[in-house]
Protein backbone atom coordinates (compact mmCIF):
# COMPACT_ATOMS: atom_id res chain seq x y z
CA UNK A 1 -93.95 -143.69 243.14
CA UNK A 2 -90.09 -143.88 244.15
CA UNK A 3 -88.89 -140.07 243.20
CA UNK A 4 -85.09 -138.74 244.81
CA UNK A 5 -85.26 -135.24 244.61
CA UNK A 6 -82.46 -132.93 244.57
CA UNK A 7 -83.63 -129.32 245.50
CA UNK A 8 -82.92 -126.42 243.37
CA UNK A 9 -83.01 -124.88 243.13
CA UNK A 10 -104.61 -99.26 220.92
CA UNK A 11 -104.80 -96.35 219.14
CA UNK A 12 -103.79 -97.81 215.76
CA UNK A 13 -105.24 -101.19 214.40
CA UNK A 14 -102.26 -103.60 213.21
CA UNK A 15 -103.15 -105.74 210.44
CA UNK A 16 -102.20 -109.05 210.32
CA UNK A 17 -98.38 -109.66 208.86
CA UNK A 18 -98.93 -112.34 205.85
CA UNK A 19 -97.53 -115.78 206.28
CA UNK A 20 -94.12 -115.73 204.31
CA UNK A 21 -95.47 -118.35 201.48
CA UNK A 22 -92.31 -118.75 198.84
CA UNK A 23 -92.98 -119.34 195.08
CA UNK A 24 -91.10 -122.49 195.33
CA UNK A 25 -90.95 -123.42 198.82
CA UNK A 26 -87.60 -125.60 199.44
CA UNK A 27 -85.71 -127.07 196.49
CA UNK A 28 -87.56 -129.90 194.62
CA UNK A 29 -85.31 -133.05 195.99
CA UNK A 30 -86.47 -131.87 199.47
CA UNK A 31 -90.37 -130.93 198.62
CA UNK A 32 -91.31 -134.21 200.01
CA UNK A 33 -88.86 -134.96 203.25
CA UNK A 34 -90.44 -134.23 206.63
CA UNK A 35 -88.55 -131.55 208.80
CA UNK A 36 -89.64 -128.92 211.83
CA UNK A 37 -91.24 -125.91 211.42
CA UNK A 38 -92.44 -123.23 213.95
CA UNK A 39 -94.81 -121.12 214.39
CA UNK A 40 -94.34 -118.47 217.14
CA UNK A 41 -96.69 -116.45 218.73
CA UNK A 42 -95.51 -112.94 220.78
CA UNK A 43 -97.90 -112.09 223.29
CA UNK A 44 -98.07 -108.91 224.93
CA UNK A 45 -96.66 -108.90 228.58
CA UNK A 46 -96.60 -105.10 230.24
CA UNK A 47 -93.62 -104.61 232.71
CA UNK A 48 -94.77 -105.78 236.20
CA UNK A 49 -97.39 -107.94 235.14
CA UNK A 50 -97.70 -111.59 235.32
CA UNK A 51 -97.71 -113.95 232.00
CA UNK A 52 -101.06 -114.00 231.08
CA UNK A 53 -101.00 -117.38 230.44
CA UNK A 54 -104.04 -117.90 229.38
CA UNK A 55 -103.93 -116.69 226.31
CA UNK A 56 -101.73 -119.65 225.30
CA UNK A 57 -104.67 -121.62 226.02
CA UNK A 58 -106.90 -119.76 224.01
CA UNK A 59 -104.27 -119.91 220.49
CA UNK A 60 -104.46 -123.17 221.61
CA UNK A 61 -107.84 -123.80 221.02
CA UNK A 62 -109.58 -120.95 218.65
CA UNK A 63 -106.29 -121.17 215.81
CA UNK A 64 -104.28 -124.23 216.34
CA UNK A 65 -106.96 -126.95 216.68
CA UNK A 66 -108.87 -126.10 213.55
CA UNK A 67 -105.75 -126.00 211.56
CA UNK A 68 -104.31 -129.28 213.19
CA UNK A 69 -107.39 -131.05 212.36
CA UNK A 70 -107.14 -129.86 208.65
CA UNK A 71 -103.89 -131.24 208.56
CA UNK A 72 -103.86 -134.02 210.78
CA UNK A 73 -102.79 -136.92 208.35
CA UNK A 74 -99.77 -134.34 206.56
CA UNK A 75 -98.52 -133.75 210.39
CA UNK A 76 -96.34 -136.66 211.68
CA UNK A 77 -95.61 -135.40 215.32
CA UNK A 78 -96.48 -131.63 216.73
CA UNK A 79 -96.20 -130.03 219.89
CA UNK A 80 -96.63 -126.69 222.04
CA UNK A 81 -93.96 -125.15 223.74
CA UNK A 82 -95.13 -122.08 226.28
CA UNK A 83 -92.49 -119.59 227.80
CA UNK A 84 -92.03 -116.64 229.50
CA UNK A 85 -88.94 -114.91 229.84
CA UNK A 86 -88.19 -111.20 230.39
CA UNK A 87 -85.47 -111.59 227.31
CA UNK A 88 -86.00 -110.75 223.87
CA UNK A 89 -88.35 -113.83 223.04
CA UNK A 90 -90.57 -112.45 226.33
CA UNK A 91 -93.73 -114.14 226.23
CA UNK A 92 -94.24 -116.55 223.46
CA UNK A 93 -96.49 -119.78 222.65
CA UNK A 94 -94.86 -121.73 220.02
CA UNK A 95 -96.75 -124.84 218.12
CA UNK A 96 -94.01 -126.90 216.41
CA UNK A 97 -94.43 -129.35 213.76
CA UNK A 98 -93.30 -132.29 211.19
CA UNK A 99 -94.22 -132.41 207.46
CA UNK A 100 -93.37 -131.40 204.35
CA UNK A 101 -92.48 -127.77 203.17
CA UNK A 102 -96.37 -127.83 201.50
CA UNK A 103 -97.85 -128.51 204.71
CA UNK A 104 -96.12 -125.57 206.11
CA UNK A 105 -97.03 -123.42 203.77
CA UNK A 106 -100.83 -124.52 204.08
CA UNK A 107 -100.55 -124.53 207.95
CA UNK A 108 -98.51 -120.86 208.09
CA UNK A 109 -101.28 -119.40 205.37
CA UNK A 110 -103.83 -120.47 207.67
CA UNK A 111 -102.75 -118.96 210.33
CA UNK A 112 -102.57 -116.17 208.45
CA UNK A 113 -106.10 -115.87 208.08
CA UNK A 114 -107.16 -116.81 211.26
CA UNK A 115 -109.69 -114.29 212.49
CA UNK A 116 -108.88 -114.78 215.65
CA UNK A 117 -105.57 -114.21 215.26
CA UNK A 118 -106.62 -111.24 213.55
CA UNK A 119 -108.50 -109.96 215.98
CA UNK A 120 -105.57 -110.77 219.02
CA UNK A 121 -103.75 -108.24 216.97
CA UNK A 122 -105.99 -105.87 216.35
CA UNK A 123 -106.33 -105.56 220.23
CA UNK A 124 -102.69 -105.60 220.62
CA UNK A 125 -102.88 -108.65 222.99
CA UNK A 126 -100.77 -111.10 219.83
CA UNK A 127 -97.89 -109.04 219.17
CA UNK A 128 -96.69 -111.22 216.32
CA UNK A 129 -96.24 -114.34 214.93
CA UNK A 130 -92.93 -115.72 213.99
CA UNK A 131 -92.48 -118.07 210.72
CA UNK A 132 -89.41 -120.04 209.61
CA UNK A 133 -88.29 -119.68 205.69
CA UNK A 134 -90.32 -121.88 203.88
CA UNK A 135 -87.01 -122.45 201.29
CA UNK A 136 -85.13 -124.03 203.56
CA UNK A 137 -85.51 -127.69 204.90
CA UNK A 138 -83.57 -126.52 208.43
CA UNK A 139 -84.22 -129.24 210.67
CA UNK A 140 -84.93 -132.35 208.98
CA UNK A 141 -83.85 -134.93 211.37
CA UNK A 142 -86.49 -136.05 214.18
CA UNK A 143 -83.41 -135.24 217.12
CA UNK A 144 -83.20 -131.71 215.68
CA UNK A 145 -85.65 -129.65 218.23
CA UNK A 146 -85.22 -132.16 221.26
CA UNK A 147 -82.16 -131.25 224.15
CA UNK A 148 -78.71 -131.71 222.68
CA UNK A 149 -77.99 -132.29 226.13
CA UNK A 150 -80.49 -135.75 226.28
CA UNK A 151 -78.99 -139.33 224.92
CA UNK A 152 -79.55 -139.98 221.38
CA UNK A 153 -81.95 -142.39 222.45
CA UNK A 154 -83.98 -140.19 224.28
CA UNK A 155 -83.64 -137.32 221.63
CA UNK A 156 -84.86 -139.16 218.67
CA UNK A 157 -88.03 -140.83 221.24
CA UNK A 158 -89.14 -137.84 222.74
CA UNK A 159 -90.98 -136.17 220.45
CA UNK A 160 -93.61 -139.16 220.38
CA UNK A 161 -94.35 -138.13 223.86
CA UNK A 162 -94.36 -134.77 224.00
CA UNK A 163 -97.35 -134.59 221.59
CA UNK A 164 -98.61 -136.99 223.57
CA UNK A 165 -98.77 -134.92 226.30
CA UNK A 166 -99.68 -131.81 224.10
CA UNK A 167 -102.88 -133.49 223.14
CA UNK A 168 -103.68 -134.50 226.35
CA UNK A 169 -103.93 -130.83 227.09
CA UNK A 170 -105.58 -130.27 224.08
CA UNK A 171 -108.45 -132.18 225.13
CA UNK A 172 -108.36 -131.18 228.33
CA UNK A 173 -109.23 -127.81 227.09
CA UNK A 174 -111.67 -128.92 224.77
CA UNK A 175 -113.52 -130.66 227.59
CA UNK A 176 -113.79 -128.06 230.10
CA UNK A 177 -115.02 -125.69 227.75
CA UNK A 178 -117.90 -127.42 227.41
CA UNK A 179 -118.61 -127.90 230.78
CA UNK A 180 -120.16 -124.34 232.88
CA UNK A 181 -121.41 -120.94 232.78
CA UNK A 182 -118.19 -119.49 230.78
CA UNK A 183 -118.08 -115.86 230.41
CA UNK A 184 -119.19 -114.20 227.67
CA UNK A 185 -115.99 -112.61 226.56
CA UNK A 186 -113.12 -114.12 224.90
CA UNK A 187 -110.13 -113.32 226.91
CA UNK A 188 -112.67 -113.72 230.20
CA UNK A 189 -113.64 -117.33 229.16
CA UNK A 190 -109.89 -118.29 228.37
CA UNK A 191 -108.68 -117.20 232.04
CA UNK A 192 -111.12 -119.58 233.62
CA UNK A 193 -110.82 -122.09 231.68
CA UNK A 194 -107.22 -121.94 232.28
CA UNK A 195 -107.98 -121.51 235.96
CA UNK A 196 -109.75 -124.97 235.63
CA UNK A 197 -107.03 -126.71 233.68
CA UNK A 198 -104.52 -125.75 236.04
CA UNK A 199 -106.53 -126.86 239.09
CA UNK A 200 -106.89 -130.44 237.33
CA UNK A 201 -103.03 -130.61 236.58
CA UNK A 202 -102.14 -130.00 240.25
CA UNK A 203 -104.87 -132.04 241.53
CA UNK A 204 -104.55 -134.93 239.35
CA UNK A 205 -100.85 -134.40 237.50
CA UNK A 206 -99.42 -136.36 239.91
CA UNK A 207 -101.01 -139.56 239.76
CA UNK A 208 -102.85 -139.40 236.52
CA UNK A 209 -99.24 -138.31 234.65
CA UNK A 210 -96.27 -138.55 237.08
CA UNK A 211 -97.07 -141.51 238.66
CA UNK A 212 -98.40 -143.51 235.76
CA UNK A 213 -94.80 -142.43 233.80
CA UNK A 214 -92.70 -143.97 236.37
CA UNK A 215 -95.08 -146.96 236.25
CA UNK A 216 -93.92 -147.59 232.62
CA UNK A 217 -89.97 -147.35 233.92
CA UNK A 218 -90.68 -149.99 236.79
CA UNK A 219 -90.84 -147.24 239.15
CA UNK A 220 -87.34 -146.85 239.04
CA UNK A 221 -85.78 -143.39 240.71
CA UNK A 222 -85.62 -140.51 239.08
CA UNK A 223 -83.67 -137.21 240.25
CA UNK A 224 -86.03 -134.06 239.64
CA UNK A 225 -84.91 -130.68 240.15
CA UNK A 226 -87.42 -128.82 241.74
CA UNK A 227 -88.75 -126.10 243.91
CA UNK A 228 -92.06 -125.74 246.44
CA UNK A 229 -94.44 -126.09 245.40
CA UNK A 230 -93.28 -128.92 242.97
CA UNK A 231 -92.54 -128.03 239.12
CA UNK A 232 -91.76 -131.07 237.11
């Protein structure tokens, strides 16, 4: 694979906030057009501790998958987006998907009553979760949550493989949790789980992903901005 690189650089127990389900969702002539919705999830991150990234993994699994699979055929592309900034957003896992206004409202009401979830909250590790307004058709056009920066081309392809790639690590989830001696405890199982998904992505991201990618572009260059070790 042909790559130039440039280098670059609780005392109280919260109850779960109801998913904001309006009376008439977004105005008739719209009820059926596809458009992006979010769901955002604020995880607790203390000052001078890392991300605890697995907890992504384990929204990921215990609340998103069910759902997804409920609503598989009303969902015409989805993703997750993971983050962790110390700004106001600070540590959030976002799942973003296509459909109509009544899928959203389904999909945000079931994540509403999501025990697990519920019980993230409860132990203050889920902070809250974000909804869009359901009466409002925001971003209807398949560009609108890609770069602005990216061609049009590459804007209006790119979901396609970004959920793709999300369900890749879907399933990558799903299949080491089935494998081993997991601990017992949620949060415990989660973080070595994650341990092992992030030991296959830097063992085998580079061929199995990277190298099969630029396959499909006649391993043409590509300039990467990145830092040791590598971050694609």
């Amino acid at each position: 694979m042909l790559i130039l690189l440039l280098l670059a650089g609780c005392a109280t127990q919260p109850t779960m906030a109801p998913a904001p389900i309006a009376d008439n969702l977004v105005q008739d002539a719209d009820m059926a057009r596809q458009g992006w919705w979010y769901l955002r999830f604020r995880l607790d991150w203390p000052e001078g501790a890392q991300p605890a990234w697995h907890r992504d993994v384990l929204i990921a699994d215990q609340v998103i998958r069910p759902i997804l699979a409920d609503n598989r055929e009303a969902i015409s592309l989805w993703r997750f987006h993971r983050r962790a900034v110390r700004d106001a957003a600070g540590h959030q896992f976002s799942f973003i998907f296509r459909s109509p206004a009544s899928t959203a409202a389904k999909v945000y009401k079931q994540v509403g009553a999501s025990p697990i979830a519920a019980r993230l909250k409860r132990r203050g590790t889920l902070e809250s979760i974000g909804y869009d307004d359901l009466r409002q058709l925001q971003r209807p056009d398949i560009t609108d949550t890609s770069d602005q920066a990216w061609s049009r081309h590459m804007q209006a392809a790119w979901p396609a493989f970004i959920m793709g790639v999300s369900q890749l690590w879907l399933n990558l989830i799903e299949q080491i949790g089935r494998d081993g001696d997991w601990p017992r405890g949620l949060d415990a199982r989660y973080r070595a789980i994650d341990a092992s998904l992030n030991a296959i992505w830097r063992r085998e991201g580079s061929h199995a992903l990277l190298h099969h990618l630029n396959a499909l572009f006649a391993y043409r260059p590509v300039i990467v901005t990145t830092r040791a070790p590598m971050r694609f």
